[in-house]
C-alpha atoms as a PDB file:
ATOM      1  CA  UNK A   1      20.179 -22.295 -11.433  1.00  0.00           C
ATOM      2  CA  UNK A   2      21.890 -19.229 -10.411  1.00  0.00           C
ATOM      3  CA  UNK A   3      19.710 -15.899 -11.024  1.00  0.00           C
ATOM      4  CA  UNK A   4      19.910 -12.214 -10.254  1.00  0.00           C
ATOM      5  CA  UNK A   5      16.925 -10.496  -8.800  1.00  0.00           C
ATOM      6  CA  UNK A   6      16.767  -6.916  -9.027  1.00  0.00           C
ATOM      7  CA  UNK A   7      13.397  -5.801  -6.456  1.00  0.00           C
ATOM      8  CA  UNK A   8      12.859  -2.440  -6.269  1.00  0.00           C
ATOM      9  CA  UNK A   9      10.718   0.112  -4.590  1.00  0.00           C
ATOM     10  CA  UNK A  10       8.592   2.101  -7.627  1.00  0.00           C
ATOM     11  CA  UNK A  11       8.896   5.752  -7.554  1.00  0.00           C
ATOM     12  CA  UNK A  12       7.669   8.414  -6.036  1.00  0.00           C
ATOM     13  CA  UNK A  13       3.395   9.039  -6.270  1.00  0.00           C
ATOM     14  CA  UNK A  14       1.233  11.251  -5.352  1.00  0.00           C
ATOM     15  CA  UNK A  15       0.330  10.132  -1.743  1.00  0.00           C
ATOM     16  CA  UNK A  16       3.560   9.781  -1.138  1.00  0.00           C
ATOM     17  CA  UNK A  17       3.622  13.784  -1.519  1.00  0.00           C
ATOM     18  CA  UNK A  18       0.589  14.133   0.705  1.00  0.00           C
ATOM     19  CA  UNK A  19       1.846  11.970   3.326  1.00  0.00           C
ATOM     20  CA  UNK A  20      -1.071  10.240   3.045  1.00  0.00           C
ATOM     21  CA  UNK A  21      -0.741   5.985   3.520  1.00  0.00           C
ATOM     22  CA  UNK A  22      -1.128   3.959   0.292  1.00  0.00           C
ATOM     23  CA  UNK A  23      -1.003   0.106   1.487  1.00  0.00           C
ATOM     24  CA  UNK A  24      -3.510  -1.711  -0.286  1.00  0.00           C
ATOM     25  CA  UNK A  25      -4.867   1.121  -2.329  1.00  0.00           C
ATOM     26  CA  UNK A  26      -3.159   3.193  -4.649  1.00  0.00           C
ATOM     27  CA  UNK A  27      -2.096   6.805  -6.576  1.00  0.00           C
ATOM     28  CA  UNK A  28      -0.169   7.516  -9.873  1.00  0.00           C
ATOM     29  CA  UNK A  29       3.235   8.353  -9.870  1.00  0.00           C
ATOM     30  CA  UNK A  30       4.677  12.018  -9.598  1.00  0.00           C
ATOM     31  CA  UNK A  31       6.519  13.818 -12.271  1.00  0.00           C
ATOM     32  CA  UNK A  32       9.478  13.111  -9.912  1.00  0.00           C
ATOM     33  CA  UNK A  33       8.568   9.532  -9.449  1.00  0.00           C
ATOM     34  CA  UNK A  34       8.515   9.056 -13.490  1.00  0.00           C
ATOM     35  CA  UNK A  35      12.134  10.923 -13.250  1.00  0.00           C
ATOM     36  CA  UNK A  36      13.221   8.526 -10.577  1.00  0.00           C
ATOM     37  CA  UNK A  37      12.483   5.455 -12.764  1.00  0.00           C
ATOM     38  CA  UNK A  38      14.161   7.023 -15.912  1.00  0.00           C
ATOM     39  CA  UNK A  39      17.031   7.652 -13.167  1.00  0.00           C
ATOM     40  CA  UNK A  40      17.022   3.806 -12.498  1.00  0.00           C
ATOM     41  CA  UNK A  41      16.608   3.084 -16.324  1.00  0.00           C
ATOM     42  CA  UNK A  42      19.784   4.896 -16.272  1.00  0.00           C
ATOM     43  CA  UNK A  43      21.930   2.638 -13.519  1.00  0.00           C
ATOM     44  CA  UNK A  44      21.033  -0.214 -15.274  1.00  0.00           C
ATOM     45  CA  UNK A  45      21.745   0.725 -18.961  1.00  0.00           C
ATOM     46  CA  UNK A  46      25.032   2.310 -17.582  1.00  0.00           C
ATOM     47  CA  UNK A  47      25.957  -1.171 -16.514  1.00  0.00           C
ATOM     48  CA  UNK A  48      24.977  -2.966 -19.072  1.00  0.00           C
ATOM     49  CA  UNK A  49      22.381  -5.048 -16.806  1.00  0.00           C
ATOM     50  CA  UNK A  50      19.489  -6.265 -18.903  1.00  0.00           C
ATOM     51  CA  UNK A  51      16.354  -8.018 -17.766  1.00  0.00           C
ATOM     52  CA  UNK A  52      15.301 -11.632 -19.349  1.00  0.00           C
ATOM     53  CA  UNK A  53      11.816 -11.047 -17.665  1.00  0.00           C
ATOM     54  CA  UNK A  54       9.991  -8.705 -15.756  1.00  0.00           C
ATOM     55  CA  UNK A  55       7.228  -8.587 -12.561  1.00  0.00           C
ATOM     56  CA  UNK A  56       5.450  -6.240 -10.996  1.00  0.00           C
ATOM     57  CA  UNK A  57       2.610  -6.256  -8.302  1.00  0.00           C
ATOM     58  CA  UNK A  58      -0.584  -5.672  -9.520  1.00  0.00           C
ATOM     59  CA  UNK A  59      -0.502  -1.781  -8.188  1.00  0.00           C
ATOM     60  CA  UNK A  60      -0.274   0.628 -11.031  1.00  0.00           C
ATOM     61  CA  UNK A  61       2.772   2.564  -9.273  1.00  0.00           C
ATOM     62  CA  UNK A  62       4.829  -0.717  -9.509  1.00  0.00           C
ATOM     63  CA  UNK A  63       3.462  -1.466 -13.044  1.00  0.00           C
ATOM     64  CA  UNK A  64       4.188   1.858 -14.057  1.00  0.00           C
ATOM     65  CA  UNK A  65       7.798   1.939 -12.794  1.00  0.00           C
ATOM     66  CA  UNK A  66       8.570  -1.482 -13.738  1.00  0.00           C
ATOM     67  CA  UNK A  67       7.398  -0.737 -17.875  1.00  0.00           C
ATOM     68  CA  UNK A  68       9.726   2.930 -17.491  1.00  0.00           C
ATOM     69  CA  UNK A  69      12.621   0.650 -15.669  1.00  0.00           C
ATOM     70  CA  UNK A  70      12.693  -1.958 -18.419  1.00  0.00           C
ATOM     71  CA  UNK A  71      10.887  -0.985 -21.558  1.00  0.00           C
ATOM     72  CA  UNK A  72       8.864  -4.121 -21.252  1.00  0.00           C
ATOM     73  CA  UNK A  73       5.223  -5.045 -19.703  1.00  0.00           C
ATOM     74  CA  UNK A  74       5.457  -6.722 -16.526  1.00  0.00           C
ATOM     75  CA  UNK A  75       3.513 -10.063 -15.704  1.00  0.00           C
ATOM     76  CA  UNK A  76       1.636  -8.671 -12.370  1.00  0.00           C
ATOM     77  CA  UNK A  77       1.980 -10.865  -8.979  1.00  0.00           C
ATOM     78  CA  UNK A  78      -0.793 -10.578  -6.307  1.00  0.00           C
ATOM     79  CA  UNK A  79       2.043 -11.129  -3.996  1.00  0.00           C
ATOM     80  CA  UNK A  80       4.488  -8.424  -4.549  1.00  0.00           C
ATOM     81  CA  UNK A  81       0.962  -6.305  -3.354  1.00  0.00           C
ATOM     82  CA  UNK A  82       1.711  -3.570  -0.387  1.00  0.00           C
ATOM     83  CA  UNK A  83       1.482  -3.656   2.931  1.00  0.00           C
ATOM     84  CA  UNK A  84      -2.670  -3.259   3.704  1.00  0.00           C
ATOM     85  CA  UNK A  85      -2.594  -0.863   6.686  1.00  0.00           C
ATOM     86  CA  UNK A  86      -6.353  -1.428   7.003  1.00  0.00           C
ATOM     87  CA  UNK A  87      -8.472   1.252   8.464  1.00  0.00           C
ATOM     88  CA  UNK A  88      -5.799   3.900   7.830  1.00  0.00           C
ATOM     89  CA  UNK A  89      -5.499   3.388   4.005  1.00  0.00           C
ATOM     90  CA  UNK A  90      -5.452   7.038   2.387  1.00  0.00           C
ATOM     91  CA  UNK A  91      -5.332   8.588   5.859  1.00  0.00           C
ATOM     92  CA  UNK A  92      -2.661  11.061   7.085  1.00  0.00           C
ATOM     93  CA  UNK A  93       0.752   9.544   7.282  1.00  0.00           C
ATOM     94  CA  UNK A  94       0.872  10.621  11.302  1.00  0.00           C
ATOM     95  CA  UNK A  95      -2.304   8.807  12.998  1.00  0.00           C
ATOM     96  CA  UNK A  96      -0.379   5.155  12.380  1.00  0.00           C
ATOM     97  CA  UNK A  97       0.388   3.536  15.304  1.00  0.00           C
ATOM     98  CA  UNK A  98       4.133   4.317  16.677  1.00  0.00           C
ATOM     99  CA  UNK A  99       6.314   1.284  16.783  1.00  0.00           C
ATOM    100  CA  UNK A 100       7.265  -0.785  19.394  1.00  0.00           C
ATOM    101  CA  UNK A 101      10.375   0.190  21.195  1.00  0.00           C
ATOM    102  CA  UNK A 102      13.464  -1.198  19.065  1.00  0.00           C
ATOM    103  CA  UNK A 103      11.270  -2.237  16.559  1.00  0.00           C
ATOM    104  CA  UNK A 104      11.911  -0.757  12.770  1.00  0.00           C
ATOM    105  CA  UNK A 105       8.528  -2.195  11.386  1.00  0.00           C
ATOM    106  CA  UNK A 106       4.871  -2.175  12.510  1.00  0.00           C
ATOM    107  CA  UNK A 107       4.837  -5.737  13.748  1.00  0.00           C
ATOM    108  CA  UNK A 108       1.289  -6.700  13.933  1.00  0.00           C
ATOM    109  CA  UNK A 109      -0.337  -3.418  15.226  1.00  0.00           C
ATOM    110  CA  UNK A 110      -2.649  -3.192  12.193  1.00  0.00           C
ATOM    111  CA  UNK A 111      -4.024  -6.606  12.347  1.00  0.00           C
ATOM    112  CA  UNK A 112      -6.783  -5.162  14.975  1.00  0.00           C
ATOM    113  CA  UNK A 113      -7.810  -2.263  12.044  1.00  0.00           C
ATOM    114  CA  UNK A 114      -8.026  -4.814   9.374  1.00  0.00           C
ATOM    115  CA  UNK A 115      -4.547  -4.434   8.317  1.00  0.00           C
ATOM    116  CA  UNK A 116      -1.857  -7.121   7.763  1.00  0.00           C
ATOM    117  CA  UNK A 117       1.148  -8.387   9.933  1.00  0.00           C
ATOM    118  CA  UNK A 118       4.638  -7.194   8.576  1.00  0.00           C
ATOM    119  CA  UNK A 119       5.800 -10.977   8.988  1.00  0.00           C
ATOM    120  CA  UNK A 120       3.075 -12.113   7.161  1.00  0.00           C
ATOM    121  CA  UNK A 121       3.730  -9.670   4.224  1.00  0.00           C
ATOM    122  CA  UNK A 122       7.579 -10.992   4.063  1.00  0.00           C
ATOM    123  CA  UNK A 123       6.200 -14.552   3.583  1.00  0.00           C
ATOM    124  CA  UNK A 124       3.971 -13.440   0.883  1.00  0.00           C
ATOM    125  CA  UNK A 125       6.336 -11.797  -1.022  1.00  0.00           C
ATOM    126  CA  UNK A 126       8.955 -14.206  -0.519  1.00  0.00           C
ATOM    127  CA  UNK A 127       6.255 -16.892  -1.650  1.00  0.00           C
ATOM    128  CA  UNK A 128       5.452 -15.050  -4.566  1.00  0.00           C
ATOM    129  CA  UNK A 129       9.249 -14.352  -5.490  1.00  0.00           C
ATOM    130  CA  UNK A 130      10.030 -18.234  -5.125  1.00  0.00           C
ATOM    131  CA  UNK A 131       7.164 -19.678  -7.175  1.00  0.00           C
ATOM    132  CA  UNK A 132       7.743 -17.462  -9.938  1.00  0.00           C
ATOM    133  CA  UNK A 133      12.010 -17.351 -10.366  1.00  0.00           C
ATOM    134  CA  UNK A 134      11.503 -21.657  -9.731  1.00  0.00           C
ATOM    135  CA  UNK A 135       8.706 -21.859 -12.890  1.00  0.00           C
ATOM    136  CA  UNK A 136      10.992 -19.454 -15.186  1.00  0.00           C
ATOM    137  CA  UNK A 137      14.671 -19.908 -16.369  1.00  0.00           C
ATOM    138  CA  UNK A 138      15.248 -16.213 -16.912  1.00  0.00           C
ATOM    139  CA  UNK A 139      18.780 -15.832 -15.483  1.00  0.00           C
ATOM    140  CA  UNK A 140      18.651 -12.082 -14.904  1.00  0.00           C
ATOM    141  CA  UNK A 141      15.037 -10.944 -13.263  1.00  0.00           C
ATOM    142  CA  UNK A 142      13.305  -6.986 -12.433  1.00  0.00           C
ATOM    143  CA  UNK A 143      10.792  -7.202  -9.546  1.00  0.00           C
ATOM    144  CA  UNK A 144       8.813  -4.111  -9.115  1.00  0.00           C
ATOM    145  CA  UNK A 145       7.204  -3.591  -5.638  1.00  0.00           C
ATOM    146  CA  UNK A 146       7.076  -1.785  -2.398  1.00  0.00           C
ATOM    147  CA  UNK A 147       8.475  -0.073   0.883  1.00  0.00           C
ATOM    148  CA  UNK A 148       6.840  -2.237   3.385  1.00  0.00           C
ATOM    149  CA  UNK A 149       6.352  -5.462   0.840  1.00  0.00           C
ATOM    150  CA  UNK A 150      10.383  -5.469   0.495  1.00  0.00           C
ATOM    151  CA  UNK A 151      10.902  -4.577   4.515  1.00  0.00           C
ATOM    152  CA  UNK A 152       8.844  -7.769   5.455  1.00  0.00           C
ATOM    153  CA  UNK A 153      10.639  -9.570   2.545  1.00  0.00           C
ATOM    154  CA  UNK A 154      13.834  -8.671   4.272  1.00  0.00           C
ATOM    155  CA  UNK A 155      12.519  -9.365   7.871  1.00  0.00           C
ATOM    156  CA  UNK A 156      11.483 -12.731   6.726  1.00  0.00           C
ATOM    157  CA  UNK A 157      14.870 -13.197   5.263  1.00  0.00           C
ATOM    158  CA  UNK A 158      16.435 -12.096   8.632  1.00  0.00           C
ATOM    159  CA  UNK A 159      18.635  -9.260   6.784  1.00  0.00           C
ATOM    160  CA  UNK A 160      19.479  -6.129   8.425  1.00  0.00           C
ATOM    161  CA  UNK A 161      20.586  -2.478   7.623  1.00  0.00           C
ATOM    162  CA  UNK A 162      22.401  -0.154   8.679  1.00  0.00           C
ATOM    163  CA  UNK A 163      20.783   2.425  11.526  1.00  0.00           C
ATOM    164  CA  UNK A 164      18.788   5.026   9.290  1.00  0.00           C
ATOM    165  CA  UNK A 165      18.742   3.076   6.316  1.00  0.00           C
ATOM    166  CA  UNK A 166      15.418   2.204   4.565  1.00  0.00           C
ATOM    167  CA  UNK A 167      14.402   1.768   1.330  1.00  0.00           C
ATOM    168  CA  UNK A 168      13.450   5.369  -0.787  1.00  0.00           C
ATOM    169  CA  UNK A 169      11.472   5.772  -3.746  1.00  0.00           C
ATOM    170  CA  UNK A 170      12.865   3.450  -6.410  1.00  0.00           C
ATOM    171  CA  UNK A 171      15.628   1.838  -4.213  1.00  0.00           C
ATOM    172  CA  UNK A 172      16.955  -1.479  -5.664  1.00  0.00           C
ATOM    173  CA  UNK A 173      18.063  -4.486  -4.117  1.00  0.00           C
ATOM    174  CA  UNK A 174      19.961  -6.649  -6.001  1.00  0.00           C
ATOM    175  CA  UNK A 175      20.072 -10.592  -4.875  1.00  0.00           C
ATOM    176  CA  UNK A 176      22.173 -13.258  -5.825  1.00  0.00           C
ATOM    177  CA  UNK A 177      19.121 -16.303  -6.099  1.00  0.00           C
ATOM    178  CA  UNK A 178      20.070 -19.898  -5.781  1.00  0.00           C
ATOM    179  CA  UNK A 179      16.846 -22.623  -5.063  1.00  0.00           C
ATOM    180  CA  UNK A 180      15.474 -20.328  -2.293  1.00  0.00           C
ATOM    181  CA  UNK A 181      18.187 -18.738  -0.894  1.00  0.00           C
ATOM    182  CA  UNK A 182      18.860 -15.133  -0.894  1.00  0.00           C
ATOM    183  CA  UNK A 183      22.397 -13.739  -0.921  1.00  0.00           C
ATOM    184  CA  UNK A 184      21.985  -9.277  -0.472  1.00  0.00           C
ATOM    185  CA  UNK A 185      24.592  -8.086  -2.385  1.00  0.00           C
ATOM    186  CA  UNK A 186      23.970  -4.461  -2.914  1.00  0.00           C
ATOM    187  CA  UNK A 187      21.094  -1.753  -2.250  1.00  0.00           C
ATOM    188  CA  UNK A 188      21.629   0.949  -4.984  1.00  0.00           C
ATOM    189  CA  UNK A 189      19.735   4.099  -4.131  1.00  0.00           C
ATOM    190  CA  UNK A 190      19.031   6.457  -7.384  1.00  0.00           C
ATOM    191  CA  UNK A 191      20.226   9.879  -6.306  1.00  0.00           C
ATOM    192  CA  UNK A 192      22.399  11.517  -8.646  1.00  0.00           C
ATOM    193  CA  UNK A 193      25.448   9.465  -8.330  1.00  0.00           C
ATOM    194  CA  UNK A 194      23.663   6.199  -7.156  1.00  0.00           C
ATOM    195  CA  UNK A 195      24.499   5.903  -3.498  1.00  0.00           C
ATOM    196  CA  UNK A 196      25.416   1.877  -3.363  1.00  0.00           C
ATOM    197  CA  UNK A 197      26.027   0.182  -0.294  1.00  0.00           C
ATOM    198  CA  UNK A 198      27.512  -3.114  -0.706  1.00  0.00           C
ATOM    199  CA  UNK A 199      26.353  -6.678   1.816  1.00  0.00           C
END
């Protein structure tokens, strides 16, 4: 069965202010980041797009989101978890290891600080994603997750961006979902007139 998956990033939290990293642990969401999920409440009521079920990881800024987003409480997934950046969980932003040369993730430089490998994040999530949407026959699906948790996804998935493209607080990427494939058809960013750019 055909489905649509709508996975977005949850909005913007406190940490994220700070600059300080937020893997594996957490911090509530801003005033903003409740705005930005009214914001993507918006898009989706403005297109008439209405959710037959709803996920969210088991982080409170992804629950949170996801219950503003749809008006409905999410069943949480281990799997749609962040990133764990290890030893630098709640540390300043700027003492993460640089990437790689040409590289636009961190690979597997946390793995020696207790963190996790970005490619074994995208086969989490995409685990997680394709156990769930095979057990339920919702046609039209919300995923509430995160920045890293959705980069592995799409690094697993072998998708790529444009240069300078990422995903911001509350970006949504919308998937056509056939029996494990993925089709990318559009990564809606919430600004003010929903910057959409189209796979």
């Amino acid at each position: 069965m055909v489905k649509t998956l709508y996975l977005m990033r949850h909005g913007e939290t406190v940490f994220n202010t700070q600059g300080r990293v937020q893997g594996a642990c957490d911090s509530p969401l801003t005033d903003k980041g409740l705005a930005q999920a009214r914001l993507a409440k918006d898009y989706f009521t403005s297109n008439s797009i209405q959710f037959d079920t709803v996920y969210s990881s088991t982080q409170e800024r992804a629950a949170d989101t996801a219950r503003i987003v749809s008006g409905q409480e999410a069943v949480q997934l281990k799997g749609l978890k962040e990133m764990n950046f290890g030893q630098f969980e709640a540390q300043p932003e700027n003492l993460l290891p640089k990437f790689r040369p040409g590289s636009r993730s961190f690979e597997d430089l946390l793995v020696p600080f207790g963190g996790e490998n970005v490619e074994d994040v995208g086969k989490r999530v995409k685990k997680s994603i394709d156990e769930s949407l095979q057990k339920t026959a919702a046609k039209s699906v919300l995923m509430v997750s995160h920045g890293a948790a959705m980069w592995g996804l799409c690094l697993e998935l072998s998708l790529s961006f444009p240069e300078g493209v990422g995903f911001s607080n509350c970006a949504i990427c919308e998937f056509c979902y056939d029996a494990g494939s993925y089709h990318l058809q559009k990564l809606i960013l919430p600004t003010k007139d929903f910057q959409i750019i189209s796979f």
